[in-house]
Protein backbone atom coordinates (compact mmCIF):
# COMPACT_ATOMS: atom_id res chain seq x y z
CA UNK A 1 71.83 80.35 72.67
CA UNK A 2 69.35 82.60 74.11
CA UNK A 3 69.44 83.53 77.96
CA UNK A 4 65.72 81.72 78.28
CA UNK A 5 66.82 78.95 76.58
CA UNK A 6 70.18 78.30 78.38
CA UNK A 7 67.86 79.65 81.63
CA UNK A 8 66.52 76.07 81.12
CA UNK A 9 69.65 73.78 81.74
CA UNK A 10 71.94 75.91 83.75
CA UNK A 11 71.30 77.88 87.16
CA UNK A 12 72.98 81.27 85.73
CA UNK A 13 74.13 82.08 81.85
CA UNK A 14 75.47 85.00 83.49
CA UNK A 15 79.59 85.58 84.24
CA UNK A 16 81.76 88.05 85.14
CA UNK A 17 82.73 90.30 82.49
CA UNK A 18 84.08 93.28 80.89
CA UNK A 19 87.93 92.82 83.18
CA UNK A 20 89.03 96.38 83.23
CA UNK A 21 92.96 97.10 84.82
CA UNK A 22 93.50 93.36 86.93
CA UNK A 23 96.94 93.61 88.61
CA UNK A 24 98.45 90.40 86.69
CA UNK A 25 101.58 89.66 85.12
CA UNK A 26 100.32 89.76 82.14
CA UNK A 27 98.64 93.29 82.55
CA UNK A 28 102.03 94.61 84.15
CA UNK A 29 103.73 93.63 80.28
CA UNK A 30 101.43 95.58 78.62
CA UNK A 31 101.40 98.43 80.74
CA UNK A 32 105.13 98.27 79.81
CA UNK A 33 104.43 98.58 76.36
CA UNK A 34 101.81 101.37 76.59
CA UNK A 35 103.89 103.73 78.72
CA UNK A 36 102.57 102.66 81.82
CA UNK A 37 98.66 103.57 81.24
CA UNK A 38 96.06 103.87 84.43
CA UNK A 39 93.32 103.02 84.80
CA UNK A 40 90.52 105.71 84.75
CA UNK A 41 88.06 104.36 86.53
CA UNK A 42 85.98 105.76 89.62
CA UNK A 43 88.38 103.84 92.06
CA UNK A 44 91.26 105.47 90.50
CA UNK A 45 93.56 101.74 91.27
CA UNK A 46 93.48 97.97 89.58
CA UNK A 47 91.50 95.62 90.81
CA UNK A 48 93.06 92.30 92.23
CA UNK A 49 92.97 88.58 90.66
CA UNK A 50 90.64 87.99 93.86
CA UNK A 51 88.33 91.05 93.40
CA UNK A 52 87.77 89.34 89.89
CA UNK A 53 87.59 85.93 91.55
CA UNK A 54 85.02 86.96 94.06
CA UNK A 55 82.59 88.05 91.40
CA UNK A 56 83.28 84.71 89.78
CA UNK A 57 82.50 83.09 92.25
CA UNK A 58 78.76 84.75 93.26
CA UNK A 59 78.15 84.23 89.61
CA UNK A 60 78.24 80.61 90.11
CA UNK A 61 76.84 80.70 93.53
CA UNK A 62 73.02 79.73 94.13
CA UNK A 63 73.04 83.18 95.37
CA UNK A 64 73.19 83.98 91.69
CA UNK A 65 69.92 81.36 90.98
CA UNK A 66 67.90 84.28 90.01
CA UNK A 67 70.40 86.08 87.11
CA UNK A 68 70.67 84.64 83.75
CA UNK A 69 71.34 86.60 80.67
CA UNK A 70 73.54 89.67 82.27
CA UNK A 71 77.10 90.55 82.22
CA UNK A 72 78.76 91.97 85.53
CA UNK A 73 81.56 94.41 84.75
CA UNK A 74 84.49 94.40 87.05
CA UNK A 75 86.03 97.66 86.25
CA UNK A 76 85.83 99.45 89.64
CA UNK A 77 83.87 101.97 87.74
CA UNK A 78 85.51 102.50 84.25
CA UNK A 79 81.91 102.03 82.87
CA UNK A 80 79.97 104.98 84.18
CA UNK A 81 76.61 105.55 82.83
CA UNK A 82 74.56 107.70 83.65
C-alpha cells in the first residue's frame, strides 16, 4: 500500500528499520559463527535492545504524527551517505 494511502488510516506507516549490530542473544550466536565480526559503524559499538526500542517507540508516538512513508535506520552510523 502506498505511504498516502496508508497516510489515510494510520498516524505513521513509518517504523524503525534497517537493525544494524543490536547486542542480543541472538546476535552474540552469530557473531560466534562469523569470527566475532564488529560492527563498522560511526559509533564504533552495538547498539542496545533499548536504543532500538526507543526509536520504536517515537515511531509510534504522536510525536511521529507528521512521518509516514520513511524508514529510520538504527545503525549508529553504518549507513553513511554523503
Amino acid at each position: 500500500m502506498a505511504a498516502a494511502d496508508w497516510g489515510a488510516l494510520s498516524h505513521s506507516s513509518s517504523r524503525p528499520g534497517e537493525p544494524a549490530y543490536i547486542d542480543t542473544e541472538r546476535q552474540k550466536e552469530l557473531e560466534a559463527v562469523t569470527g566475532g565480526k564488529r560492527p563498522g559503524n560511526a559509533l564504533r559499538r552495538s547498539g542496545t535492545p533499548e536504543e532500538f526500542a526507543r526509536a520504536a517507540v517515537f515511531l509510534l508516538s504522536p510525536a511521529a504524527a507528521y512521518l509516514t512513508g520513511v524508514m529510520l535506520p538504527v545503525d549508529g552510523g553504518e549507513l553513511r551517505v554523503l
